[in-house]
PDB file of N, CA and C in Angstrom:
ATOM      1  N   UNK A   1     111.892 105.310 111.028  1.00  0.00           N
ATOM      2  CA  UNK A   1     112.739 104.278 111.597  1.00  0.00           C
ATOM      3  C   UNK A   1     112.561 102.987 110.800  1.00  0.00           C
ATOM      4  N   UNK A   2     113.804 102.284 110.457  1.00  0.00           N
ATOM      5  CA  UNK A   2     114.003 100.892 109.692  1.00  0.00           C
ATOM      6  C   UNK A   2     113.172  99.880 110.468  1.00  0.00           C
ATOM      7  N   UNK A   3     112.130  99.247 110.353  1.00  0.00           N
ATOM      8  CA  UNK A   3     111.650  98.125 111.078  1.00  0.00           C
ATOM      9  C   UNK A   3     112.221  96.797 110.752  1.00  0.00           C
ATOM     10  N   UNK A   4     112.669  96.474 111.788  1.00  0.00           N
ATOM     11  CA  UNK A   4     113.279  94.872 111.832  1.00  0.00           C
ATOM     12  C   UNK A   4     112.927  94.237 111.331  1.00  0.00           C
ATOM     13  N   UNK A   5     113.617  93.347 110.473  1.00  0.00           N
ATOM     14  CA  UNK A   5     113.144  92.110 109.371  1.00  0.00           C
ATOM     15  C   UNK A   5     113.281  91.122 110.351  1.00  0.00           C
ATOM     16  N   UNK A   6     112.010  90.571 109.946  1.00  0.00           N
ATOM     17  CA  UNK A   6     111.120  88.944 111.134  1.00  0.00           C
ATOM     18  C   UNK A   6     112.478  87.808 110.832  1.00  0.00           C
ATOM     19  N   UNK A   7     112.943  87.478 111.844  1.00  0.00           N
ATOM     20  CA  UNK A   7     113.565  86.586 112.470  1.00  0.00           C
ATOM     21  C   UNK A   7     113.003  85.140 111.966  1.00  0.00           C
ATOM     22  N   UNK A   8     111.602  85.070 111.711  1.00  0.00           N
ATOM     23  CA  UNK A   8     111.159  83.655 112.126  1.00  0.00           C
ATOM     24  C   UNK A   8     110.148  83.457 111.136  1.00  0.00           C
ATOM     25  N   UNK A   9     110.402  83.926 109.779  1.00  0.00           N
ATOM     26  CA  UNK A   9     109.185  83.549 108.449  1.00  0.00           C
ATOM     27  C   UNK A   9     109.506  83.040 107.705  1.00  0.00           C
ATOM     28  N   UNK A  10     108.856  82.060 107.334  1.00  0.00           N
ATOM     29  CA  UNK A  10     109.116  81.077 106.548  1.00  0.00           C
ATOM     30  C   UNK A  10     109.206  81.554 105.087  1.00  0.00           C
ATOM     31  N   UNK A  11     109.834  80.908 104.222  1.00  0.00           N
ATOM     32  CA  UNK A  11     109.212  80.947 102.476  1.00  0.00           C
ATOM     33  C   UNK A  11     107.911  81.419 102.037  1.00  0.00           C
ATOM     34  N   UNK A  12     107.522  80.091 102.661  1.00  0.00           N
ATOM     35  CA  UNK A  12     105.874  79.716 102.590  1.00  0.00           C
ATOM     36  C   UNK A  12     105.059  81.593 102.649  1.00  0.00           C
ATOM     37  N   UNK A  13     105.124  81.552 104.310  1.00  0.00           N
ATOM     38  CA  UNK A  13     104.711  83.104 104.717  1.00  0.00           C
ATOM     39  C   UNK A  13     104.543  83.787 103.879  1.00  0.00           C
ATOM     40  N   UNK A  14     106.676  84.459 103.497  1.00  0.00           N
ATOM     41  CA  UNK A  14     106.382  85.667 102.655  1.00  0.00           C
ATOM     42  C   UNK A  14     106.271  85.673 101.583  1.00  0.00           C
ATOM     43  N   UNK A  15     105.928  84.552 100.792  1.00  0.00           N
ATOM     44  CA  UNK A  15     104.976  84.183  99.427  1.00  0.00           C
ATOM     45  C   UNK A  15     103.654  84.939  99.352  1.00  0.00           C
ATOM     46  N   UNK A  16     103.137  84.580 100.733  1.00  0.00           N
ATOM     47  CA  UNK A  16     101.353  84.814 101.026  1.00  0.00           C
ATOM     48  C   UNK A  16     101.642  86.320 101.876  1.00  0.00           C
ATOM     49  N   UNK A  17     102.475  86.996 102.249  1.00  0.00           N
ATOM     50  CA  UNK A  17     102.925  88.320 102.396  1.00  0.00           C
ATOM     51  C   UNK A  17     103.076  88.977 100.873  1.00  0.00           C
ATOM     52  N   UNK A  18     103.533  88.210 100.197  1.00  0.00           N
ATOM     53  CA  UNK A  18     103.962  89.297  98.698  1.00  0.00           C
ATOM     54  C   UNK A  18     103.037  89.381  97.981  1.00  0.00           C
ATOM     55  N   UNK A  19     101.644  88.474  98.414  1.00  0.00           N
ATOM     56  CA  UNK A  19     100.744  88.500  97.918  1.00  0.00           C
ATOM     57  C   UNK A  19      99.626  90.027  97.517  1.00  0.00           C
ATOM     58  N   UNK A  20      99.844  90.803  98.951  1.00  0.00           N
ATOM     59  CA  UNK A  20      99.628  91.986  98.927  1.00  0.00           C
ATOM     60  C   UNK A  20     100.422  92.651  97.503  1.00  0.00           C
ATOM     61  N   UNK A  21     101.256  92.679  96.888  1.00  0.00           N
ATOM     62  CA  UNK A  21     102.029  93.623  95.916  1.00  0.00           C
ATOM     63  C   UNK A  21     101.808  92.589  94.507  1.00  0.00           C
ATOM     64  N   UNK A  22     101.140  91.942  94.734  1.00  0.00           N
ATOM     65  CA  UNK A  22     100.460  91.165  93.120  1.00  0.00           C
ATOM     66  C   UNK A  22     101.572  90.011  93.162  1.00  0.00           C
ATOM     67  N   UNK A  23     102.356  89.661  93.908  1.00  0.00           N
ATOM     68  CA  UNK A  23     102.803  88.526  93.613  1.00  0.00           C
ATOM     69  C   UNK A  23     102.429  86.957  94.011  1.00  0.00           C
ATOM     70  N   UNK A  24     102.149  86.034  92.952  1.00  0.00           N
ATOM     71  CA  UNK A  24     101.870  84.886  93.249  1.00  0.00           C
ATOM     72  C   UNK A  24     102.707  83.911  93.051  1.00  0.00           C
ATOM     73  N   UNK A  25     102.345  83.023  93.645  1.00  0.00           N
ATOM     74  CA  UNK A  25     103.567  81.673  92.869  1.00  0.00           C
ATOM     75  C   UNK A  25     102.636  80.952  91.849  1.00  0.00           C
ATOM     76  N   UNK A  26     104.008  80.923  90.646  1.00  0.00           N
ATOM     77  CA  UNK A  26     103.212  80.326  89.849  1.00  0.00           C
ATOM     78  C   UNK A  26     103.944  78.439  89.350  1.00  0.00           C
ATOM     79  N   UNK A  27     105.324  78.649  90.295  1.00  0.00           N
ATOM     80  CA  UNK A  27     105.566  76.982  89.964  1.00  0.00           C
ATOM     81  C   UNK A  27     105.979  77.099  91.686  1.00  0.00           C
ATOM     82  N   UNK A  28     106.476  75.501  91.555  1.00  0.00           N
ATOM     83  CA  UNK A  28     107.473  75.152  92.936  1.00  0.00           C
ATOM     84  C   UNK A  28     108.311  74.164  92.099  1.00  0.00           C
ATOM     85  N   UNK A  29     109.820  74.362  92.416  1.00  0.00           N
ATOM     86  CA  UNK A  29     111.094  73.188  92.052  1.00  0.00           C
ATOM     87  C   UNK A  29     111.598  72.540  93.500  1.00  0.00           C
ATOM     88  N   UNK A  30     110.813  72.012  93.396  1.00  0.00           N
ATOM     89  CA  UNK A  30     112.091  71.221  94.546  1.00  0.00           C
ATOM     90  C   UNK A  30     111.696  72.157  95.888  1.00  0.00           C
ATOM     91  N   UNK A  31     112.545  72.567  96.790  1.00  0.00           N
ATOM     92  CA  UNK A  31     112.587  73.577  98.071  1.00  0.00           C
ATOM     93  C   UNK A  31     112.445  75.067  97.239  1.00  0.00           C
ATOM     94  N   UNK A  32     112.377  75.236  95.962  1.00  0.00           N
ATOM     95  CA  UNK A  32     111.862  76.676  96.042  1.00  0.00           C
ATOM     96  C   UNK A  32     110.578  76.950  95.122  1.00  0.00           C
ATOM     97  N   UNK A  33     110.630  78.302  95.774  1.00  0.00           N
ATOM     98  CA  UNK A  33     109.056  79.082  94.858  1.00  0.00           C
ATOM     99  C   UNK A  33     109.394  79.909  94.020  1.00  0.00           C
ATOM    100  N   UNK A  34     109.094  79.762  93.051  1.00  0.00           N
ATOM    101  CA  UNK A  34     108.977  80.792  91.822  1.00  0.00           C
ATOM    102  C   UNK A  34     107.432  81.730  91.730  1.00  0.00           C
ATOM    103  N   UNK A  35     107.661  83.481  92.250  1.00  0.00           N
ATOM    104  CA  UNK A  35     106.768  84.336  92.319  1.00  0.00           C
ATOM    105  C   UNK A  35     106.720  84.853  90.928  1.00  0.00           C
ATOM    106  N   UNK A  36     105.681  85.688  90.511  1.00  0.00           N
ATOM    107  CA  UNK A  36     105.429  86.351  89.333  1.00  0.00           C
ATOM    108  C   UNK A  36     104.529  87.405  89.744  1.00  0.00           C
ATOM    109  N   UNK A  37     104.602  88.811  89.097  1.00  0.00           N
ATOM    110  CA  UNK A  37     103.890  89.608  89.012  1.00  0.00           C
ATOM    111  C   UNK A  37     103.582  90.228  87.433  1.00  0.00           C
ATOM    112  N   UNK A  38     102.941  91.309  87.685  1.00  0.00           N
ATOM    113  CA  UNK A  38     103.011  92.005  86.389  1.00  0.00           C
ATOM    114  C   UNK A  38     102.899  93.425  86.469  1.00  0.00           C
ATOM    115  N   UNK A  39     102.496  93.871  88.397  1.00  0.00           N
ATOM    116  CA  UNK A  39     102.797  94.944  88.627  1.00  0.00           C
ATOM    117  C   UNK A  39     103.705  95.914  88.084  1.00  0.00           C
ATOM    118  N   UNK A  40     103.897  97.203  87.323  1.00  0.00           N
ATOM    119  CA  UNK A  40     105.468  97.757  86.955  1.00  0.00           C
ATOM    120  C   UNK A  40     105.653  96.627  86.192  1.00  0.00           C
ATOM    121  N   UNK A  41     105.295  96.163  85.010  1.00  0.00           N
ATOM    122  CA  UNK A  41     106.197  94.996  84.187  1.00  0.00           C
ATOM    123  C   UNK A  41     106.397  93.428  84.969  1.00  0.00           C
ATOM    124  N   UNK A  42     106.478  92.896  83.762  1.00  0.00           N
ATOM    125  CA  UNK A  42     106.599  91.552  84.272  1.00  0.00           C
ATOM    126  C   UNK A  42     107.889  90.810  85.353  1.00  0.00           C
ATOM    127  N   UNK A  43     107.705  90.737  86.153  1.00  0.00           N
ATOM    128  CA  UNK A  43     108.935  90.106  87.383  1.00  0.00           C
ATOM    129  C   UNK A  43     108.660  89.396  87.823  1.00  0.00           C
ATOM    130  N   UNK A  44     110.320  88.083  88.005  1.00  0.00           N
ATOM    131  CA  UNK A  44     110.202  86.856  88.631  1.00  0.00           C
ATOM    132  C   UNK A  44     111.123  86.845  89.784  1.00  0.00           C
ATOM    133  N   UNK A  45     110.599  85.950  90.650  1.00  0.00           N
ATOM    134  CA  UNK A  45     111.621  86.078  91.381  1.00  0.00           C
ATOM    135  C   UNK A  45     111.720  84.804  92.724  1.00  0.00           C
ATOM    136  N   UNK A  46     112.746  84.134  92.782  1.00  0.00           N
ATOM    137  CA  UNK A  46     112.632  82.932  93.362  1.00  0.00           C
ATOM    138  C   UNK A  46     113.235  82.725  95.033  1.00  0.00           C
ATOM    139  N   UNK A  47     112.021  82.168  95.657  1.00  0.00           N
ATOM    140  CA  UNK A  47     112.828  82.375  97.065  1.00  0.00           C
ATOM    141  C   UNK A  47     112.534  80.721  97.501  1.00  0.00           C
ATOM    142  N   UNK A  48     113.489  80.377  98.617  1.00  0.00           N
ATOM    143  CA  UNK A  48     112.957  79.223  98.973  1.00  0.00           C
ATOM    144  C   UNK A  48     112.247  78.718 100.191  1.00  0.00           C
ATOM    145  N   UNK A  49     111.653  77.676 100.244  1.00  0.00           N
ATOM    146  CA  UNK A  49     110.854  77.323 101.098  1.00  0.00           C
ATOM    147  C   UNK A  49     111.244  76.594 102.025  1.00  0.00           C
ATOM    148  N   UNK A  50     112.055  77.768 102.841  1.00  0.00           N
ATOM    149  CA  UNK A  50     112.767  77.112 104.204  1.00  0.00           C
ATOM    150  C   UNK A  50     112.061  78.121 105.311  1.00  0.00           C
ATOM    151  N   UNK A  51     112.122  77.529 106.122  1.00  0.00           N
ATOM    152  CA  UNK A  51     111.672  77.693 107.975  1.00  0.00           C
ATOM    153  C   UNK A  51     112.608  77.921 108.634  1.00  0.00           C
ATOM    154  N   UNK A  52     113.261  78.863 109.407  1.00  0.00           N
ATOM    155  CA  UNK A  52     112.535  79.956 109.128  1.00  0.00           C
ATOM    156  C   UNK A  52     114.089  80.499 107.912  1.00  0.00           C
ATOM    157  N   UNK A  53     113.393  81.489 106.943  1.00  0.00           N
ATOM    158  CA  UNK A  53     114.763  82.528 106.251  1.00  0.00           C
ATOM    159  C   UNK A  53     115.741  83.100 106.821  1.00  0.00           C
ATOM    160  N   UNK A  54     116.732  82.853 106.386  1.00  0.00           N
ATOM    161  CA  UNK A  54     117.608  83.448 107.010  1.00  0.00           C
ATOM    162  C   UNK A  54     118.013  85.008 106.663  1.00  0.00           C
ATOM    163  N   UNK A  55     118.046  85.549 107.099  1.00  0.00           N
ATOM    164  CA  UNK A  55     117.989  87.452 106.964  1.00  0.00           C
ATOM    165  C   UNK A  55     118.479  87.794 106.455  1.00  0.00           C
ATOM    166  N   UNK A  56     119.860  87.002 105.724  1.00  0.00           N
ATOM    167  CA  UNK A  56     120.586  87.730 104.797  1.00  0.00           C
ATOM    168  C   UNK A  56     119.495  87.443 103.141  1.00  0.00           C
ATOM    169  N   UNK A  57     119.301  86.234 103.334  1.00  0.00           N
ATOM    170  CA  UNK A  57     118.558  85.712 102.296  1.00  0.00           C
ATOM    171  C   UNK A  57     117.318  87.046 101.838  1.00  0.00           C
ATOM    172  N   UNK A  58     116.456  86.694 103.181  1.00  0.00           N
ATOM    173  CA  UNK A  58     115.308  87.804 103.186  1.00  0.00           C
ATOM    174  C   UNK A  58     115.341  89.136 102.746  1.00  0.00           C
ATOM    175  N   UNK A  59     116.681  89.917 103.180  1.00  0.00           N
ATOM    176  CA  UNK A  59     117.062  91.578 102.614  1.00  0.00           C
ATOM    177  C   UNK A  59     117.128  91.401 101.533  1.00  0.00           C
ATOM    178  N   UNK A  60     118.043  90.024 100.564  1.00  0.00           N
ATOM    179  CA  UNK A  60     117.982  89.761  98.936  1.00  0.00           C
ATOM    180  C   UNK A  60     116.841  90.073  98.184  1.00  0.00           C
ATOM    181  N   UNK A  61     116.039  89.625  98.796  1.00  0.00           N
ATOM    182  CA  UNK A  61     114.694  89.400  98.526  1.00  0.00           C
ATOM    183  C   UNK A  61     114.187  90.477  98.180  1.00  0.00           C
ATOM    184  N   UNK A  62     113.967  91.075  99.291  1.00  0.00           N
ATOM    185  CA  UNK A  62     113.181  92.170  99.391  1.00  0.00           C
ATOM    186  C   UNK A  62     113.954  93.716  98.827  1.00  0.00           C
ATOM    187  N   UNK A  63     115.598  93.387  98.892  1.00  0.00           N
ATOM    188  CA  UNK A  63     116.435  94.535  97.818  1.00  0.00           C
ATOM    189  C   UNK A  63     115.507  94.359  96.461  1.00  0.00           C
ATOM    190  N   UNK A  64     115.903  93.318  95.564  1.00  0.00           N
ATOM    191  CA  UNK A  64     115.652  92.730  94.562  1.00  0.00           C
ATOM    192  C   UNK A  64     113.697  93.455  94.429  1.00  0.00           C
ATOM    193  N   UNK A  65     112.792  92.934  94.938  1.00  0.00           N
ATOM    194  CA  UNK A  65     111.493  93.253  94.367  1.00  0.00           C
ATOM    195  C   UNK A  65     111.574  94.839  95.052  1.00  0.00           C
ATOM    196  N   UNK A  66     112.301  95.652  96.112  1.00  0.00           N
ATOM    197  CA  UNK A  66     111.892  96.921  96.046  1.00  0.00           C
ATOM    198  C   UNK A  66     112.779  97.972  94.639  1.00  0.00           C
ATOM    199  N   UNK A  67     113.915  97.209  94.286  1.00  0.00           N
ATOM    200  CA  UNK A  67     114.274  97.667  93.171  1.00  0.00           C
ATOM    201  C   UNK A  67     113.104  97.650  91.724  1.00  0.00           C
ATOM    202  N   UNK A  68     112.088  96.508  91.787  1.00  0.00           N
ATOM    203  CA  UNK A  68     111.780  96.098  90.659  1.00  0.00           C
ATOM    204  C   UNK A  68     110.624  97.054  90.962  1.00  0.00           C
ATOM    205  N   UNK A  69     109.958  97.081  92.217  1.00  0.00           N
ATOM    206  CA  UNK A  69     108.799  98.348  92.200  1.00  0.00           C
ATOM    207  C   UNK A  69     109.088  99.862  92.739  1.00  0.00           C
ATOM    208  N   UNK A  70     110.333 100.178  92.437  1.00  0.00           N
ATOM    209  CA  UNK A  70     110.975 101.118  92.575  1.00  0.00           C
ATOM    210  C   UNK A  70     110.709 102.021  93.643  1.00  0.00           C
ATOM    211  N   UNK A  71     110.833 101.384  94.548  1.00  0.00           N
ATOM    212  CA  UNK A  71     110.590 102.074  96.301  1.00  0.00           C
ATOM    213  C   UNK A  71     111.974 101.871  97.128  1.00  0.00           C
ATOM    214  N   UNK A  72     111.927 101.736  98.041  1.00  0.00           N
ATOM    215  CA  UNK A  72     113.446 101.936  99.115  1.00  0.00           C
ATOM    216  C   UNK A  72     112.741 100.563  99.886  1.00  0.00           C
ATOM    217  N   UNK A  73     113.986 100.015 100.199  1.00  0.00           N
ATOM    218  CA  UNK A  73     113.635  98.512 100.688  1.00  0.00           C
ATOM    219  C   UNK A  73     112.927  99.195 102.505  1.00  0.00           C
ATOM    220  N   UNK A  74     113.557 100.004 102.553  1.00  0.00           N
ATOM    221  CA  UNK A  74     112.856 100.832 103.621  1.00  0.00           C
ATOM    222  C   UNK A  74     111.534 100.472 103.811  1.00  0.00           C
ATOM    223  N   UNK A  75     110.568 101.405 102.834  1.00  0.00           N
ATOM    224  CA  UNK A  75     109.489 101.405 102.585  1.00  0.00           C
ATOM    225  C   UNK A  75     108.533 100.446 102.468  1.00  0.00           C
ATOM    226  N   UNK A  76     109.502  99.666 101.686  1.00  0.00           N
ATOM    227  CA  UNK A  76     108.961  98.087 101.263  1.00  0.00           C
ATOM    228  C   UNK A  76     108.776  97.247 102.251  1.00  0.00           C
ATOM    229  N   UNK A  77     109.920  97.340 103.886  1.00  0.00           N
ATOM    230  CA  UNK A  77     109.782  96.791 104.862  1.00  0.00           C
ATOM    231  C   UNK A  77     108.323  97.187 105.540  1.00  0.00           C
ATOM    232  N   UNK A  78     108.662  99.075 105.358  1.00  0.00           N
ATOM    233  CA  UNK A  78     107.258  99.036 106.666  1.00  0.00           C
ATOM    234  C   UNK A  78     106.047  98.337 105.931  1.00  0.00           C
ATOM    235  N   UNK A  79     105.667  98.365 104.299  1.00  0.00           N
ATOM    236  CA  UNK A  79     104.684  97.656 103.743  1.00  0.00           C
ATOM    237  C   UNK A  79     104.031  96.445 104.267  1.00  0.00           C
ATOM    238  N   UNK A  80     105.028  95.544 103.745  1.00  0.00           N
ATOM    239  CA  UNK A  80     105.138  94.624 104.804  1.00  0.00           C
ATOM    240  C   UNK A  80     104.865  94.252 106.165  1.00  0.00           C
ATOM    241  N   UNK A  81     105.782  94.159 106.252  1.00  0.00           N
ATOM    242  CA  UNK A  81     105.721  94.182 108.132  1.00  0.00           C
ATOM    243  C   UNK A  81     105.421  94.815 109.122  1.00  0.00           C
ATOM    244  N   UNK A  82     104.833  96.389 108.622  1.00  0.00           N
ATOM    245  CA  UNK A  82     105.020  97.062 108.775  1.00  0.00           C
ATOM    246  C   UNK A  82     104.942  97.543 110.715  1.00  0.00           C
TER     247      UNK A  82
END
């Protein structure tokens, strides 16, 4: 079963959530964060630091890095949030 993407997490949060899958921030511009890994190759990827995300934003997100570590955003949810 698909587990519900959190309603109420900030930027901030799932920065220190992606932290689990090797991602850190390595700048901030303004309202957003720029993550980096090197997990599977080098990937960037920028979310911003709003309270709380809005869900369409958040699925972007999390499409985008489960494509880059080649899992099903599925999967990537229960990781997460699980």
């Amino acid at each position: 079963m698909t587990p519900k993407l959190p309603r109420d997490i900030s930027g901030r949060q799932l920065a220190k959530t992606l932290s689990s899958l090797g991602y850190e921030v390595t700048r901030q511009s303004g309202s957003h964060l720029r993550l980096t890994t090197t997990v599977n190759g080098e990937h960037h990827i920028t979310i911003p630091n709003h309270d709380p995300l809005k869900v369409g934003t958040l699925s972007g997100i999390l499409r985008e890095i489960a494509n880059h570590l080649e899992m099903s955003v599925n999967d990537l949810s229960i990781r997460l949030f699980g």
